[in-house]
N, C-alpha and C. Protein backbone atom coordinates (compact mmCIF):
# COMPACT_ATOMS: atom_id res chain seq x y z
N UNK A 1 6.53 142.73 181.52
CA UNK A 1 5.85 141.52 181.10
C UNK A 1 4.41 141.57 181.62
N UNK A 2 3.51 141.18 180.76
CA UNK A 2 2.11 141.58 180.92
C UNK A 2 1.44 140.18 182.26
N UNK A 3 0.87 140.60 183.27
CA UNK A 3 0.49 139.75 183.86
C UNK A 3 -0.74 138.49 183.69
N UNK A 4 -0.74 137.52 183.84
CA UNK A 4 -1.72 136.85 183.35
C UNK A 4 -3.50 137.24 183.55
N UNK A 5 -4.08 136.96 182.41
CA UNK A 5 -5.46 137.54 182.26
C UNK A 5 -6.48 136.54 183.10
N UNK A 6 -7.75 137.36 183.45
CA UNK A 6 -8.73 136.47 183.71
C UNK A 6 -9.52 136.24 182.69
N UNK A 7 -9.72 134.47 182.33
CA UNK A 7 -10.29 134.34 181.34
C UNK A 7 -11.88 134.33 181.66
N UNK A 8 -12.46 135.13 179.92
CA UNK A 8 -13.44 135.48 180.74
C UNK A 8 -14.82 134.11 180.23
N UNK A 9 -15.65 134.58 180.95
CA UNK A 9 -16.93 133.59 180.85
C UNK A 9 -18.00 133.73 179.84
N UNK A 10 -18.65 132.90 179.41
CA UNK A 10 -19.93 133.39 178.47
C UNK A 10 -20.68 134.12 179.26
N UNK A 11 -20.73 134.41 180.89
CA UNK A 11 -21.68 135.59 181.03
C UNK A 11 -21.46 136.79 181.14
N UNK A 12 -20.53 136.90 180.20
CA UNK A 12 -19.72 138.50 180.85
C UNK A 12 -20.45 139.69 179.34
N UNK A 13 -21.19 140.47 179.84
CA UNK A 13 -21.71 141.21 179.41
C UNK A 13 -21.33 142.77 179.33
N UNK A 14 -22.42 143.49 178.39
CA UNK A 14 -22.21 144.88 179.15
C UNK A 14 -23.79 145.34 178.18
N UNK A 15 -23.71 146.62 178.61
CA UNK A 15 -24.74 147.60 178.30
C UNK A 15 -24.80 147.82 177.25
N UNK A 16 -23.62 148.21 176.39
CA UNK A 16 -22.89 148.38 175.69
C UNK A 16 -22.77 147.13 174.31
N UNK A 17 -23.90 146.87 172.96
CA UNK A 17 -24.03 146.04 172.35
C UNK A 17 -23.02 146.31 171.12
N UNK A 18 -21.34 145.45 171.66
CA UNK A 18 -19.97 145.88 171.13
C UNK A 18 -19.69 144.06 170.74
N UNK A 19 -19.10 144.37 169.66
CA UNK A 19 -19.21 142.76 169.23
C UNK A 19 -17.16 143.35 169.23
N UNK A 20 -16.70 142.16 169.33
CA UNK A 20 -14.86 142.92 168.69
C UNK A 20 -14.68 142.30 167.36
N UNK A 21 -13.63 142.90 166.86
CA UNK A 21 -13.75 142.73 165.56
C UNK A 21 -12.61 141.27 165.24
N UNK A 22 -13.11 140.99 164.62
CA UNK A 22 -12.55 139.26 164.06
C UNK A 22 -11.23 138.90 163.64
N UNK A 23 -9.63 139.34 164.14
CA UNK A 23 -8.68 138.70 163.07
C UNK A 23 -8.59 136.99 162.50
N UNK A 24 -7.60 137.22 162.09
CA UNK A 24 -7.51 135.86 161.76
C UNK A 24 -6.71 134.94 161.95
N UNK A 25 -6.77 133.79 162.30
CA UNK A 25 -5.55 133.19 162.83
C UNK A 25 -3.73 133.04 161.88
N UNK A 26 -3.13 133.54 162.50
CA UNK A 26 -2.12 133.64 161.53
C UNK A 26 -1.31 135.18 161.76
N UNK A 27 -2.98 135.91 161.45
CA UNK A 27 -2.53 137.69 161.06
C UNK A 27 -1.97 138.67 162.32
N UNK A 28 -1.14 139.46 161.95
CA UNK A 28 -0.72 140.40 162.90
C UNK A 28 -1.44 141.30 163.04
N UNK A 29 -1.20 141.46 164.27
CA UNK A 29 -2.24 142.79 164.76
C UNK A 29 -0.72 143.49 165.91
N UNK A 30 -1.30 144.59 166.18
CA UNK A 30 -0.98 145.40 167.29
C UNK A 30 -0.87 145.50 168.62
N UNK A 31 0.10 144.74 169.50
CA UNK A 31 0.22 144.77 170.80
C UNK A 31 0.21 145.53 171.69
N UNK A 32 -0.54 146.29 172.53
CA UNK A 32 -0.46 147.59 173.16
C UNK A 32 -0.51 146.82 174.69
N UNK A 33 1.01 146.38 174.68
CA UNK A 33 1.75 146.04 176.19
C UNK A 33 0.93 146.96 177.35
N UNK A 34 0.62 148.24 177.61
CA UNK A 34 0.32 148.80 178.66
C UNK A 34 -1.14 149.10 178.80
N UNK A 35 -2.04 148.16 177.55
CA UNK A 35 -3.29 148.25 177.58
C UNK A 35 -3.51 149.53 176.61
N UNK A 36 -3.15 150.72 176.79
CA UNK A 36 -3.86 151.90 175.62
C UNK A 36 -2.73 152.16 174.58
N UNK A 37 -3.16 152.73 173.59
CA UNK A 37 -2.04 152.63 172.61
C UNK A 37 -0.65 154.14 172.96
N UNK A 38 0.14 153.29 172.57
CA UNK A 38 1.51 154.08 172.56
C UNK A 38 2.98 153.22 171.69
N UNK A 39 3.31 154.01 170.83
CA UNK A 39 4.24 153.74 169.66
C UNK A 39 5.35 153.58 170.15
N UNK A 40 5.68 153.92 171.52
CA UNK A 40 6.83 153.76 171.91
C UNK A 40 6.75 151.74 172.47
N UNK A 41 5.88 151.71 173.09
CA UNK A 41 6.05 150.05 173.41
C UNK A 41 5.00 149.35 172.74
N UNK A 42 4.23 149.65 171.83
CA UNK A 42 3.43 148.96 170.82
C UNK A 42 4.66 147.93 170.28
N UNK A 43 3.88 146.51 169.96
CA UNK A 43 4.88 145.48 169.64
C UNK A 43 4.41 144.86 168.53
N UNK A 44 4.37 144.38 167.66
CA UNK A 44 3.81 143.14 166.86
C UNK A 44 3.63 142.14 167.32
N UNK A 45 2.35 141.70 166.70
CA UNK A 45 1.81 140.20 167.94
C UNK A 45 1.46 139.47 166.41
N UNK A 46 1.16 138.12 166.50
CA UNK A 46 1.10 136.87 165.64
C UNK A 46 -0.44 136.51 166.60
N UNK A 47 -1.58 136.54 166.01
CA UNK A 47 -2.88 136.19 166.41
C UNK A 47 -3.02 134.29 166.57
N UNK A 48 -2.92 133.55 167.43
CA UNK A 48 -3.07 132.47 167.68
C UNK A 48 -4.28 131.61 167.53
N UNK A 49 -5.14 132.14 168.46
CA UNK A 49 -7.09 131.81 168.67
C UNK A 49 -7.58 132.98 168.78
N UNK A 50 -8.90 133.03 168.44
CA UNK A 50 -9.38 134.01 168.58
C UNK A 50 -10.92 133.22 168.90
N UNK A 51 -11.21 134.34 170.14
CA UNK A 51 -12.76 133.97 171.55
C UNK A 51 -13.61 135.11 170.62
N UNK A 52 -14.39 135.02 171.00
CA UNK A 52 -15.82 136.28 170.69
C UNK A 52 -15.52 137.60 171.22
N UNK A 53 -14.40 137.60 172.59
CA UNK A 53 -14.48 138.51 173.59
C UNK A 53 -12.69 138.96 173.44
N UNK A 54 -11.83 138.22 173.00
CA UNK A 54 -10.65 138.14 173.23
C UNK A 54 -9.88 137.39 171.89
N UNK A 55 -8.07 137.42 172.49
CA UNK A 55 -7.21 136.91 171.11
C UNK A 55 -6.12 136.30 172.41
N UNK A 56 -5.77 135.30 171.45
CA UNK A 56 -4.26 134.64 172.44
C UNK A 56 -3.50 135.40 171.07
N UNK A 57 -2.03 135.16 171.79
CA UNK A 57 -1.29 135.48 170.56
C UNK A 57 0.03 135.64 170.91
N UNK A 58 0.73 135.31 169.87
CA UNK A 58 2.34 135.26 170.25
C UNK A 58 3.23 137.01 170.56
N UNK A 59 4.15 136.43 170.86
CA UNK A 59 4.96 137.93 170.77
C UNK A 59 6.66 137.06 171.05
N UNK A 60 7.63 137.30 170.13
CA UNK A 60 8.85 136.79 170.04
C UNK A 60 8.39 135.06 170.62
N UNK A 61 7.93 134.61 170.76
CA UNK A 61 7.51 133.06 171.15
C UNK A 61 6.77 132.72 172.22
N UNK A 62 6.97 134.33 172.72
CA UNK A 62 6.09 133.94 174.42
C UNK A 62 4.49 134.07 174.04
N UNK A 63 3.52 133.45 174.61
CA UNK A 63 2.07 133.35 174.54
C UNK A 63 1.28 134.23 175.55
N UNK A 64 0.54 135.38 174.79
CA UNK A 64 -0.36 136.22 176.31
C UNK A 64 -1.59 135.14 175.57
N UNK A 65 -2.64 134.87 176.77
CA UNK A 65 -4.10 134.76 176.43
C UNK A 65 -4.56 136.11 176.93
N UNK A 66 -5.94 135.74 176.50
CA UNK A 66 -6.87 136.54 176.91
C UNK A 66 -6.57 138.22 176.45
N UNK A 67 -6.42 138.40 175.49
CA UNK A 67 -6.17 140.14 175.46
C UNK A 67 -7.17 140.68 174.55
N UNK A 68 -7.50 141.55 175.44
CA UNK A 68 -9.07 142.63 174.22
C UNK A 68 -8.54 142.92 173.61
N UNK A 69 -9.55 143.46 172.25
CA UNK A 69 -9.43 144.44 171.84
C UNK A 69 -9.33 145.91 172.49
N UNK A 70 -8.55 146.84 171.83
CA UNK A 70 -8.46 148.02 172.52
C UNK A 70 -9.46 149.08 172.89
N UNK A 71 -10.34 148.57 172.13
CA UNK A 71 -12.07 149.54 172.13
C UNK A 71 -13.18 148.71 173.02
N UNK A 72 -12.99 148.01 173.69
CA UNK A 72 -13.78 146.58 173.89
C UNK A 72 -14.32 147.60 175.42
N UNK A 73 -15.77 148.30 175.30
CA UNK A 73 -16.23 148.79 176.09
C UNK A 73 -16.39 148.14 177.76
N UNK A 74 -16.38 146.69 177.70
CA UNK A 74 -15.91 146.37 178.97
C UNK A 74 -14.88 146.70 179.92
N UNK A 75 -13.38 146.80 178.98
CA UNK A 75 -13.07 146.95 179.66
C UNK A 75 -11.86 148.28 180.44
N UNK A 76 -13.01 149.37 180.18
CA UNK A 76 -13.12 150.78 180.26
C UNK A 76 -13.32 150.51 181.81
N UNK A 77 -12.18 151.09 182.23
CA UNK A 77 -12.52 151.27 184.27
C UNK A 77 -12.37 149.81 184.45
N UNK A 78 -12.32 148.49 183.88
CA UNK A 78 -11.79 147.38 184.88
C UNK A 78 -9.99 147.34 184.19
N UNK A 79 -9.12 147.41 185.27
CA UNK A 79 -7.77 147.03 184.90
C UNK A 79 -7.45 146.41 184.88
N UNK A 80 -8.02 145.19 185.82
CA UNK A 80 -7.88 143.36 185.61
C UNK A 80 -7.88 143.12 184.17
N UNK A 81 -8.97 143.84 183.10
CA UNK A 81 -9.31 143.42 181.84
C UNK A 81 -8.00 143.91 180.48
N UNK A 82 -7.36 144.93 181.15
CA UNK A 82 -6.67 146.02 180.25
C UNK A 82 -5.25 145.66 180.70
N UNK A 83 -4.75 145.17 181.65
CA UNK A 83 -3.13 144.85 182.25
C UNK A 83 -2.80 144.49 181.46
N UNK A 84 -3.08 143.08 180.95
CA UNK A 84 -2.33 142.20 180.20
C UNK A 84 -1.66 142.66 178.45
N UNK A 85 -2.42 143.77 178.78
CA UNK A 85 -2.17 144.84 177.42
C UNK A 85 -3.88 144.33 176.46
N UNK A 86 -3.58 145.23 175.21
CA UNK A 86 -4.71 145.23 174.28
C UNK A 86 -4.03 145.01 173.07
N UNK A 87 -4.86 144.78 172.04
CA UNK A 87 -4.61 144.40 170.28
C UNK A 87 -5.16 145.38 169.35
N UNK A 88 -4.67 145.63 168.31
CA UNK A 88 -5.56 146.24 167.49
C UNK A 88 -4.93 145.83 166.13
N UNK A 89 -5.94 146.25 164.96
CA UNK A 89 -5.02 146.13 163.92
C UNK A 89 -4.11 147.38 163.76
N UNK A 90 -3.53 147.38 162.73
CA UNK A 90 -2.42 147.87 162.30
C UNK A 90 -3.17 149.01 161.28
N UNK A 91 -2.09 150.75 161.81
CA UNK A 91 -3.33 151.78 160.75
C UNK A 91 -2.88 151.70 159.89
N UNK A 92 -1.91 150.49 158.81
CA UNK A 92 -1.91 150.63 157.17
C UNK A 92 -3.08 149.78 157.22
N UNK A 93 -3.10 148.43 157.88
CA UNK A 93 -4.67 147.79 157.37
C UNK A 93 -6.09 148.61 157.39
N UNK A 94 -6.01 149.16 158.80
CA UNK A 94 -7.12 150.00 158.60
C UNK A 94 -7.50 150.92 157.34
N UNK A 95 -6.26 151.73 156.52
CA UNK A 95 -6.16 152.76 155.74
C UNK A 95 -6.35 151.70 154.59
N UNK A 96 -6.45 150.33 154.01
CA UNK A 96 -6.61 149.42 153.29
C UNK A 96 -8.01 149.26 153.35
N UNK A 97 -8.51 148.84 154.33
CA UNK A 97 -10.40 148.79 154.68
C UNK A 97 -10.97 149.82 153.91
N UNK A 98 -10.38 150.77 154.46
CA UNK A 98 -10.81 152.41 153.78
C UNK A 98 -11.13 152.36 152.27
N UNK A 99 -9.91 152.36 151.86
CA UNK A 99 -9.60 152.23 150.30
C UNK A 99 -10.29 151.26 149.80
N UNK A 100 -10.61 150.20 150.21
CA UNK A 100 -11.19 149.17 149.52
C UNK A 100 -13.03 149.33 149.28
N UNK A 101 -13.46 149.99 150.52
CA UNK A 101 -14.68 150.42 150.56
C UNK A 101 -15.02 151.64 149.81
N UNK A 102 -13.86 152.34 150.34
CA UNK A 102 -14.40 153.53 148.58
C UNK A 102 -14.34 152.86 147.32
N UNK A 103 -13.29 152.07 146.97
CA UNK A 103 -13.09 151.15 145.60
C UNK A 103 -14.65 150.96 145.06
N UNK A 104 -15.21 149.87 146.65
CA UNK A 104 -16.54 149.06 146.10
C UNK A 104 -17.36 150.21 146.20
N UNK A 105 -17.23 151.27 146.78
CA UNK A 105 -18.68 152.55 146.65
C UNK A 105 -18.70 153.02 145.24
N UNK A 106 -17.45 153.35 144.84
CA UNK A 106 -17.14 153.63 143.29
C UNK A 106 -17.31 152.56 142.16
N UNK A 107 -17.63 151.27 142.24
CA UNK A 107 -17.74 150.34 141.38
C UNK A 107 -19.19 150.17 141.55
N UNK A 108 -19.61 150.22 142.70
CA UNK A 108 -21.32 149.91 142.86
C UNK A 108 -21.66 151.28 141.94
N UNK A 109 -21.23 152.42 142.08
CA UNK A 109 -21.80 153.62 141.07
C UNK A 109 -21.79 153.19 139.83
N UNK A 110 -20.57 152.61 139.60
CA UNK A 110 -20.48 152.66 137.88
C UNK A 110 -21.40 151.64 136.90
N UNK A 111 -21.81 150.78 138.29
CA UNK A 111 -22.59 149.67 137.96
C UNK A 111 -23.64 150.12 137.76
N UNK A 112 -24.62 151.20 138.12
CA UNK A 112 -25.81 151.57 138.13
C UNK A 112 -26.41 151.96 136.65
């Protein structure tokens, strides 16, 4: 069970000009319980709120706050930030993004 997060502050910065990427409330994303990804305890999560910096989100009914994204250059070397596990989407959505952007690269051609 993932330990509770520190929530973080509007001054929490980095060097590093990394925005995370936006789900939506409702949508599933990817639970990575031990913070980095692995298929063996990757879980399905239900996205609750979503911060600038972070996602709450369900898992079987229980509520984590505060969980990065899994790329979220902060929190590379802090483990306070990464315990509580990480999120990501899911690689059929990703492989959907894909497809959809070649779609519109190929329709913007035909348009020309």
């Amino acid at each position: 069970m993932p330990k509770p997060a520190i929530n973080p502050t509007a001054t929490d910065t980095t060097d590093t000009p990394w925005k995370m990427p936006q789900p939506h409330r409702g949508q599933t994303v990817i639970f990575h319980r031990l913070g980095l990804k692995n298929e063996v305890t990757d879980v399905l999560a239900i996205v609750l709120a979503v911060s600038p910096v972070n996602v709450e989100m369900s898992i079987n009914g229980i509520v984590y706050e505060s969980i990065r994204h899994c790329d979220d250059p902060r929190a590379k070397g802090r483990p306070e930030l990464r315990d509580p596990g990480t999120w990501d989407f899911s690689d059929h959505e990703k492989e959907l993004w894909d497809r959809i952007a070649k779609l519109e690269e190929q329709m913007a051609e035909l348009l020309k």
